[in-house]
Protein backbone atom coordinates (compact mmCIF):
# COMPACT_ATOMS: atom_id res chain seq x y z
CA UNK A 1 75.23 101.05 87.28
CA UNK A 2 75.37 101.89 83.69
CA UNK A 3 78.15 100.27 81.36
CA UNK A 4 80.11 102.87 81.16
CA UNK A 5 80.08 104.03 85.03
CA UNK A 6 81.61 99.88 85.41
CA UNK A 7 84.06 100.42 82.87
CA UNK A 8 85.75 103.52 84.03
CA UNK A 9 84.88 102.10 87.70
CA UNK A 10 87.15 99.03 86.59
CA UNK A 11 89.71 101.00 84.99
CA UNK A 12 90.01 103.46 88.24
CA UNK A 13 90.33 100.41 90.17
CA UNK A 14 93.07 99.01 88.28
CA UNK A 15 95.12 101.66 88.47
CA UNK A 16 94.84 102.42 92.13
CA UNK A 17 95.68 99.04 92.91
CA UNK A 18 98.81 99.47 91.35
CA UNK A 19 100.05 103.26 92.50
CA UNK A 20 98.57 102.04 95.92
CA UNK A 21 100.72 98.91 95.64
CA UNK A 22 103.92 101.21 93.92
CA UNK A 23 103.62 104.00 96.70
CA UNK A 24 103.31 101.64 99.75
CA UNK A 25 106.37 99.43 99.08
CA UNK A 26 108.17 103.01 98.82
CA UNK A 27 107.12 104.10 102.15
CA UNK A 28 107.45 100.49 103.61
CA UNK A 29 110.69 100.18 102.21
CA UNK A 30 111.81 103.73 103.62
CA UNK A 31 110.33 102.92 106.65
CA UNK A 32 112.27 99.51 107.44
CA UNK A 33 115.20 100.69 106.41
CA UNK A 34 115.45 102.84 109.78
CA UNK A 35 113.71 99.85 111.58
CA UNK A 36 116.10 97.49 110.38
CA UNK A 37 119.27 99.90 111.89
CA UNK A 38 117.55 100.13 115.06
CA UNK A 39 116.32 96.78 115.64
CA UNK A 40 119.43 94.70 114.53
CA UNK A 41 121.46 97.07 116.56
CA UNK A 42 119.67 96.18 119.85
CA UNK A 43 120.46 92.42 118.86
CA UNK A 44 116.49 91.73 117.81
CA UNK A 45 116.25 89.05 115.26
CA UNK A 46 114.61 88.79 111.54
CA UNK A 47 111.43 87.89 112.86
CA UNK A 48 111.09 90.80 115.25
CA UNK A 49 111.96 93.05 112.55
CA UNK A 50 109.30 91.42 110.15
CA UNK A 51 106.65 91.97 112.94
CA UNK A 52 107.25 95.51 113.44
CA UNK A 53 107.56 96.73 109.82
CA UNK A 54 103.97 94.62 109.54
CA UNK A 55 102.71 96.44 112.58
CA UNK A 56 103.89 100.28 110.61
CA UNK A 57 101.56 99.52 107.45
CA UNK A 58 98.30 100.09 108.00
CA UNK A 59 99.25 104.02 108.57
CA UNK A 60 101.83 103.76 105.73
CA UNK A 61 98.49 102.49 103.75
CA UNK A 62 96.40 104.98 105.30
CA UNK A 63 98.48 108.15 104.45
CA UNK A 64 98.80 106.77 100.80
CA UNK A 65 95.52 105.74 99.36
CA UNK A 66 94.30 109.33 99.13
CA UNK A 67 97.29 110.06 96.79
CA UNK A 68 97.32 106.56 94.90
CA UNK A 69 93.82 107.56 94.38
CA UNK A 70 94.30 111.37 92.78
CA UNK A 71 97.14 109.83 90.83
CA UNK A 72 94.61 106.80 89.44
CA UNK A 73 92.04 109.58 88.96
CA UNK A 74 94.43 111.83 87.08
CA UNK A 75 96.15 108.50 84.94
CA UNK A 76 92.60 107.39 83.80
CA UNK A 77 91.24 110.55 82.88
CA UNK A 78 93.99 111.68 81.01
CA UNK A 79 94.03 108.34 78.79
CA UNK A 80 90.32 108.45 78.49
CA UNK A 81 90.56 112.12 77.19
CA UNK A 82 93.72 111.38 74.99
CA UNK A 83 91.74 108.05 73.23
CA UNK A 84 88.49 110.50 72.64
CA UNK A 85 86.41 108.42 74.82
CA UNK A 86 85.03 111.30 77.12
CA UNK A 87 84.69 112.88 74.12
CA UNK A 88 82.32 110.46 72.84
CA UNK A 89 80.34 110.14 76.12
CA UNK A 90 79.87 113.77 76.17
CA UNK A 91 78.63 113.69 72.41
CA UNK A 92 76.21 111.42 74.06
CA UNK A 93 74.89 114.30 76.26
CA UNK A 94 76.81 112.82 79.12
CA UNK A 95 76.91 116.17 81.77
CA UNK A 96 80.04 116.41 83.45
CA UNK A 97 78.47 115.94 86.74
CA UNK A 98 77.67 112.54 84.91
CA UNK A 99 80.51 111.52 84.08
CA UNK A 100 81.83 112.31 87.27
CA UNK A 101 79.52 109.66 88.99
CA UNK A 102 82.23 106.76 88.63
CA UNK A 103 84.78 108.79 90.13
CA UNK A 104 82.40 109.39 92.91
CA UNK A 105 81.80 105.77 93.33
CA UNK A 106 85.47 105.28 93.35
CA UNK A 107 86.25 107.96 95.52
CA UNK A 108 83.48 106.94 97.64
CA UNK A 109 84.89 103.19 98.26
CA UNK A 110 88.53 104.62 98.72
CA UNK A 111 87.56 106.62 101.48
CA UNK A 112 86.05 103.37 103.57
CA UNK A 113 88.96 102.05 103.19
CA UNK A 114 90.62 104.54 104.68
CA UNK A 115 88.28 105.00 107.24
CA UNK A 116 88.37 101.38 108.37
CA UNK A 117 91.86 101.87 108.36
CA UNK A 118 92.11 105.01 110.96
CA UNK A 119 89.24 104.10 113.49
CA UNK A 120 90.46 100.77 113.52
CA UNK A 121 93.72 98.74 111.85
CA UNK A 122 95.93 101.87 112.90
CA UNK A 123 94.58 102.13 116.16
CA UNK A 124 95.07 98.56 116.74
CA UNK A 125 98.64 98.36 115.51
CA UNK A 126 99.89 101.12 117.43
CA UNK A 127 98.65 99.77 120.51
CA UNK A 128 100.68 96.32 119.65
CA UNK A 129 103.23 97.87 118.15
CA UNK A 130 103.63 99.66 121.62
CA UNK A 131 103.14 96.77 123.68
CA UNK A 132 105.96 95.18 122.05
CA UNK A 133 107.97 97.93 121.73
CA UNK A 134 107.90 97.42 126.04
CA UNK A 135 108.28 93.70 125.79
CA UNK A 136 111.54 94.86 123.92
CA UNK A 137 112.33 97.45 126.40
CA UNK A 138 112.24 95.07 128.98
CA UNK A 139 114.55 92.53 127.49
CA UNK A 140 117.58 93.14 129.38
CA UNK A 141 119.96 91.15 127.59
CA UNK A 142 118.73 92.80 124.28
CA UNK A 143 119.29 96.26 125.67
CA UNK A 144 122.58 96.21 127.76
CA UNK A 145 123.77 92.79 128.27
CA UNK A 146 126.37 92.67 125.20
CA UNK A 147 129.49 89.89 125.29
CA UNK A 148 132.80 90.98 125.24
CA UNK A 149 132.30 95.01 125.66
CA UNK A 150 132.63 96.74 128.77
CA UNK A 151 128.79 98.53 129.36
CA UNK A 152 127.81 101.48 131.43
CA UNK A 153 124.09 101.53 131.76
CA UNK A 154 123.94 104.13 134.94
CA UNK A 155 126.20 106.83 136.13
CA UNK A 156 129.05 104.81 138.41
CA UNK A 157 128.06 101.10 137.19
CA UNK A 158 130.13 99.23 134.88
CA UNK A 159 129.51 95.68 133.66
CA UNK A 160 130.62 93.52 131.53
CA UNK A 161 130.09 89.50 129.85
CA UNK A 162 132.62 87.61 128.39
CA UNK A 163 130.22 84.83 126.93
CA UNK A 164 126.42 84.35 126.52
CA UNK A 165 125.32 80.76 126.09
CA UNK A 166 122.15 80.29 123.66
CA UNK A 167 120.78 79.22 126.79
CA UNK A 168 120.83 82.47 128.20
CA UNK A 169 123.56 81.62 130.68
CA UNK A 170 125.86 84.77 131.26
CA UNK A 171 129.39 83.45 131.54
CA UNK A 172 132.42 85.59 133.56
CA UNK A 173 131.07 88.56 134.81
CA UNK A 174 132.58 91.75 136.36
CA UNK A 175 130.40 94.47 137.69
CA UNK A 176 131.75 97.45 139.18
CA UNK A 177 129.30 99.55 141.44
CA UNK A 178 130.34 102.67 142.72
CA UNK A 179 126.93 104.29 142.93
CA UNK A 180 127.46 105.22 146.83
CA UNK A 181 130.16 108.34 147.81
CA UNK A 182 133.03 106.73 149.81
CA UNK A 183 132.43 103.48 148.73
CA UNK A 184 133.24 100.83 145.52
CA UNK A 185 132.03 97.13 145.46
CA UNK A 186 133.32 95.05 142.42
CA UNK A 187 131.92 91.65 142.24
CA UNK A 188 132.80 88.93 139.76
CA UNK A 189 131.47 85.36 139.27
CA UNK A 190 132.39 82.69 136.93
CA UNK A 191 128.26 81.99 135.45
CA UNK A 192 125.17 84.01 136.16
CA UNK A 193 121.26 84.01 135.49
CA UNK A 194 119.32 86.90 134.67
CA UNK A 195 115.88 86.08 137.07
CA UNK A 196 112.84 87.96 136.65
CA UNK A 197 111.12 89.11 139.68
CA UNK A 198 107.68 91.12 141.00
CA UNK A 199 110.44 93.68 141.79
CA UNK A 200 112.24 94.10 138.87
CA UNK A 201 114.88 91.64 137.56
CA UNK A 202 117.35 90.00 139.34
CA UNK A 203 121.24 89.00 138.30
CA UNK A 204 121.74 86.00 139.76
CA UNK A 205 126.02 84.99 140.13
CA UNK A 206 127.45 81.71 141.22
CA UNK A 207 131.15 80.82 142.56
CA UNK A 208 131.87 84.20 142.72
CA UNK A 209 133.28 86.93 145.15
CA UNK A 210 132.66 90.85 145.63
CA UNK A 211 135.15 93.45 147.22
CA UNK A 212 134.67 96.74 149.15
CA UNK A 213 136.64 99.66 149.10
CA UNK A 214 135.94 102.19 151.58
CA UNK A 215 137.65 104.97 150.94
CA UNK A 216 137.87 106.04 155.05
CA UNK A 217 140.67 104.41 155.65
CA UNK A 218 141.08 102.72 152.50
CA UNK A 219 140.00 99.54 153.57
CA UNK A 220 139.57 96.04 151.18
CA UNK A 221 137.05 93.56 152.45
CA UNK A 222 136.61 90.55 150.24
CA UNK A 223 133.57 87.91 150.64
CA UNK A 224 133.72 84.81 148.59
CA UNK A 225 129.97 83.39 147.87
CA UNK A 226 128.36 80.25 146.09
CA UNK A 227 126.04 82.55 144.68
CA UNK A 228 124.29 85.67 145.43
CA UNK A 229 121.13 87.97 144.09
CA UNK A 230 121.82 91.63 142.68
CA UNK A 231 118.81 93.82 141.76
CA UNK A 232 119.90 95.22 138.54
CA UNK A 233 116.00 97.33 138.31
CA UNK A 234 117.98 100.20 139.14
CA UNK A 235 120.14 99.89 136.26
CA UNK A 236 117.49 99.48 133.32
CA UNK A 237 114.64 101.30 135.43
CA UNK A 238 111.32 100.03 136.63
CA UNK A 239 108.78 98.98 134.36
CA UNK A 240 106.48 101.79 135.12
CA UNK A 241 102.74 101.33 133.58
CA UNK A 242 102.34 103.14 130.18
CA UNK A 243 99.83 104.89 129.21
CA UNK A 244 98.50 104.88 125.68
CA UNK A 245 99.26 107.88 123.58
CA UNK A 246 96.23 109.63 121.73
CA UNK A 247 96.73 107.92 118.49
CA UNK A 248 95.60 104.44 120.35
CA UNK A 249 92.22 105.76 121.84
CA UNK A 250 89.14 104.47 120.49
CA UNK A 251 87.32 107.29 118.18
CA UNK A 252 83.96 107.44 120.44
CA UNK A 253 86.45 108.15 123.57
CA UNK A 254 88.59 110.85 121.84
CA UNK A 255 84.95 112.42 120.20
CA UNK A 256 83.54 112.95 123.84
CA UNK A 257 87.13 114.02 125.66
CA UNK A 258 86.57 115.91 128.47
CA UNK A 259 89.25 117.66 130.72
CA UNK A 260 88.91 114.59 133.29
CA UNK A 261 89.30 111.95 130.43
CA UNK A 262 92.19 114.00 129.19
CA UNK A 263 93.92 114.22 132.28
CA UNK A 264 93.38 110.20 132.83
CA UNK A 265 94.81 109.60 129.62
CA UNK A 266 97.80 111.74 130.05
CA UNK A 267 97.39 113.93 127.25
CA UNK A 268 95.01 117.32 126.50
CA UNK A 269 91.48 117.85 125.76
CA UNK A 270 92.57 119.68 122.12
CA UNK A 271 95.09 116.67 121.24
CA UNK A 272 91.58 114.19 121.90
CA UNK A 273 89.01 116.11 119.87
CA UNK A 274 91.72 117.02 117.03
CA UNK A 275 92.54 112.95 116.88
CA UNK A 276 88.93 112.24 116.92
CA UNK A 277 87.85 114.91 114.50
CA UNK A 278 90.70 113.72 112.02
CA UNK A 279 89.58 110.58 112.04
CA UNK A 280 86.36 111.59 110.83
CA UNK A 281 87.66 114.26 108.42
CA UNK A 282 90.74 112.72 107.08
CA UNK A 283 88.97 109.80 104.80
CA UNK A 284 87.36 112.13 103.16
CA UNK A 285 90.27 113.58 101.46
CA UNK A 286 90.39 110.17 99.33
CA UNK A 287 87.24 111.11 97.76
CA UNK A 288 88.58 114.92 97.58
CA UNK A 289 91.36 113.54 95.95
CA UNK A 290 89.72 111.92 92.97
CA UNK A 291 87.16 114.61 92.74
CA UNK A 292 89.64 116.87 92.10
CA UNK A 293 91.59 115.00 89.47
CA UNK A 294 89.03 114.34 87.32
CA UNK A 295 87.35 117.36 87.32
CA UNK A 296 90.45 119.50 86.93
CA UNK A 297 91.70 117.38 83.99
CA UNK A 298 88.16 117.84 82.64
CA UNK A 299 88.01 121.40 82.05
CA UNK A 300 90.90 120.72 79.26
CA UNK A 301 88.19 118.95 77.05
CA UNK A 302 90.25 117.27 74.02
CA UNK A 303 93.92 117.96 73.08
CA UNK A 304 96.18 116.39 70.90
CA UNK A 305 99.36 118.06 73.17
CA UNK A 306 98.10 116.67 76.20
CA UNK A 307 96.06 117.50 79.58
CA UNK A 308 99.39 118.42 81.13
CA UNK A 309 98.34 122.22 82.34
CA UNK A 310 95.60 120.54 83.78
CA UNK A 311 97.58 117.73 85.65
CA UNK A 312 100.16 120.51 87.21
CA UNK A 313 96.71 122.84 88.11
CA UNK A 314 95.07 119.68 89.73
CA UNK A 315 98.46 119.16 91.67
CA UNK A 316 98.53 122.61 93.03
CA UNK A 317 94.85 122.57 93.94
CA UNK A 318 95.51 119.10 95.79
CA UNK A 319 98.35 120.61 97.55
CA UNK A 320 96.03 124.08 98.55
CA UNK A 321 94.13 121.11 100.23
CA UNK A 322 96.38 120.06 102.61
CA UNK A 323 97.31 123.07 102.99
CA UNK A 324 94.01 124.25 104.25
CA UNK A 325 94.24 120.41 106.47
CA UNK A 326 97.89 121.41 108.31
CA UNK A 327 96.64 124.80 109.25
CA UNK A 328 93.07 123.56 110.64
CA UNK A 329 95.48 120.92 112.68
CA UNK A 330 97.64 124.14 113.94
CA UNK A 331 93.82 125.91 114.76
CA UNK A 332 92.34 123.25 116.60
CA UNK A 333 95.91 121.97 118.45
CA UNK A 334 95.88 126.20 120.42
CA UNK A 335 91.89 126.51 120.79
CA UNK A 336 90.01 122.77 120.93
CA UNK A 337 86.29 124.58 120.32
CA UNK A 338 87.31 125.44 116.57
CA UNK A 339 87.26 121.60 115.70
CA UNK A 340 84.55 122.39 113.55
CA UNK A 341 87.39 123.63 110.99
CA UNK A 342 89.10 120.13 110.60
CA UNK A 343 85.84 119.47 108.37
CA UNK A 344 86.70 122.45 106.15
CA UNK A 345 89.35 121.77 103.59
CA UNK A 346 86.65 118.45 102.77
CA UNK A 347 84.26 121.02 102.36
CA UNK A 348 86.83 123.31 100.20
CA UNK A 349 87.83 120.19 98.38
CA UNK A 350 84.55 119.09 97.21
CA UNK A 351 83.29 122.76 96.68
CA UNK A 352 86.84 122.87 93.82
CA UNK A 353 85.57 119.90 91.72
CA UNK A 354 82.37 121.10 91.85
CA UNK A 355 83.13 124.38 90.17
CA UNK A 356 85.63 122.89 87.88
CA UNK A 357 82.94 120.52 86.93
CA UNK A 358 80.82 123.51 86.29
CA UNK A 359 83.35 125.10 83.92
CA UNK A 360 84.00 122.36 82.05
CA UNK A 361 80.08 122.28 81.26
CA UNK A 362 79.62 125.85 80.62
CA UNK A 363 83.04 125.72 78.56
CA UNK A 364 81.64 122.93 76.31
CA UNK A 365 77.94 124.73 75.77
CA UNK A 366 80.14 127.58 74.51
CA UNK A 367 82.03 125.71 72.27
CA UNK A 368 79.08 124.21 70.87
CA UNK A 369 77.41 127.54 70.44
CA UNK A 370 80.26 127.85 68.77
CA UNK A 371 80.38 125.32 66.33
CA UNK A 372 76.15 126.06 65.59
CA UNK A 373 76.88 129.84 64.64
CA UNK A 374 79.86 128.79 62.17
CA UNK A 375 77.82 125.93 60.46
CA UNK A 376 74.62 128.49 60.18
């Protein structure tokens, strides 16, 4: 690697580390906020919070490095062309193909990144993240057992806690079940235990009593007990198994989906092969990305007012992009055999700052026919 292709390499590098940095604490932050609202609310505490917003960054990261690295691409350039240095290098007989090859290194190494990050980190951290979003689920006292506020988890149950100890020790409870026509049981107890069980959890009351009201005949029965089990599954539902969504599945298991392995999995043979597909595609939009700024701003050659044109044309060309990426997701989502087309705005991308890079070399050869027919 030649001097120069390490000193624009360093300077690209740089300056993605800090848009990358900028842009992630914006979506992080943005991202928490919600979290934090949510998981507070349920009665989850600091750590919990911490481990979830850790578990949401690696597809924060992965959805921003492709634009940290256009807007490092675009930054560099732009300063490089402003302080005459590309103009220099091209003096040199530096080919804009050549002194695209940094950005291609650059481009190249941002898109392993991202690729690391979507057939594995994100993959991995949604399948925790999901696990623990169960654990959580399952927590009753986190989702319905609240002190002092009458709770109605299920249609004709109400129940309510004066006191929870830090123990975990549920102090005065009333629980009104009238679940069953013609019939009303209300059962209080001065301390219960919530008891976990193969069957689903168990409340567990001591020095307590429940009365029946039938309503034939409107009769009270009343039955004093030391203590007494109450399966409360019914109330928070059973802990049926989950099944991982597509987003989780390994990449060589979504590539091959067939109809069977998409019927296992819960899900559609289209939703597999698009997931897979993406995975394989989408990394490449990082190098697209810095392809595009650099060659874009390139065609401006030198200007004392600025590359700005150039910047808003790059924008809108990035944008066509992912354009091109939503509708192949819409095409392959209604027909799964045009996957093939999730490979085509990479393909349209690379195929732009190719042709820009072209016109910025045919545009300088005419400029410098230019300047030979003046000076003869």
């Amino acid at each position: 690697m030649s001097k120069f292709d390490r000193y624009m390499l360093s300077q690209l590098m740089t300056l993605f580390g800090f848009f990358a940095l900028i842009l992630v604490s914006v979506y992080w932050i943005n991202r928490a906020v919600s979290l934090f609202d949510q998981l507070i609310s349920d009665g989850q505490s600091a750590w919990v919070f911490l481990e979830f917003t850790a578990l949401t960054l690696p597809n924060v990261i992965r959805l921003v490095l492709p634009v940290a690295a256009f807007v490092a691409s675009v930054y560099v350039t732009n300063r490089l062309s402003s302080e005459s240095e590309l103009v220099v290098m091209m003096a040199t007989g530096f080919s804009p193909y050549r002194l695209a090859r940094p950005v291609l290194y650059f481009g190249l190494a941002v898109t392993l990144m991202v690729a690391v990050l979507a057939h594995l980190l994100v993959p991995a951290s949604r399948v925790r993240l999901a696990d623990r979003r169960g654990e959580i689920a399952e927590n009753v006292a986190a989702r319905f057992l609240t002190e002092g506020t009458f709770l109605h988890p299920a249609d004709g149950i109400t129940f309510y806690i004066r006191q929870i100890t830090p123990r975990g020790e549920l102090q005065d409870i009333f629980l009104a079940d009238a679940r069953t026509p013609g019939r009303s049981t209300v059962y209080t107890a001065e301390r219960a235990l919530l008891v976990k069980s193969d069957t689903g959890p168990k409340l567990v009351m001591f020095e307590g009593m429940d009365q029946t009201l039938a309503a034939e005949g409107q009769s009270l029965s009343v039955t004093r007990f030391a203590d007494f089990s109450y399966d409360i599954g019914a109330l928070i539902g059973g802990a049926a198994a989950r099944r991982p969504s597509v987003e989780e599945l390994p990449t060589p298991m979504l590539l091959a989906a067939t109809e069977a392995s998409a019927e296992a999995a819960g899900t559609t043979r289209a939703a597999m092969l698009l997931e897979g597909h993406e995975r394989m595609a989408r990394p490449f939009l990082a190098l697209v990305s810095a392809l595009i700024g650099f060659a874009t701003l390139l065609t401006g050659g030198f200007s004392r007012f600025g590359l700005w044109r150039q910047i808003g044309m790059a924008s809108v060309l990035l944008v066509f992009v992912q354009f091109l990426a939503n509708g192949a997701t819409s095409l392959v989502t209604r027909s799964p055999a045009a996957w093939p087309v999730v490979y085509l705005p990479v393909a349209a991308g690379l195929a732009i700052a190719a042709l820009a890079l072209s016109f910025a070399g045919r545009a300088r050869r005419v400029r410098h026919g230019l300047v030979a027919a003046v000076a003869s």
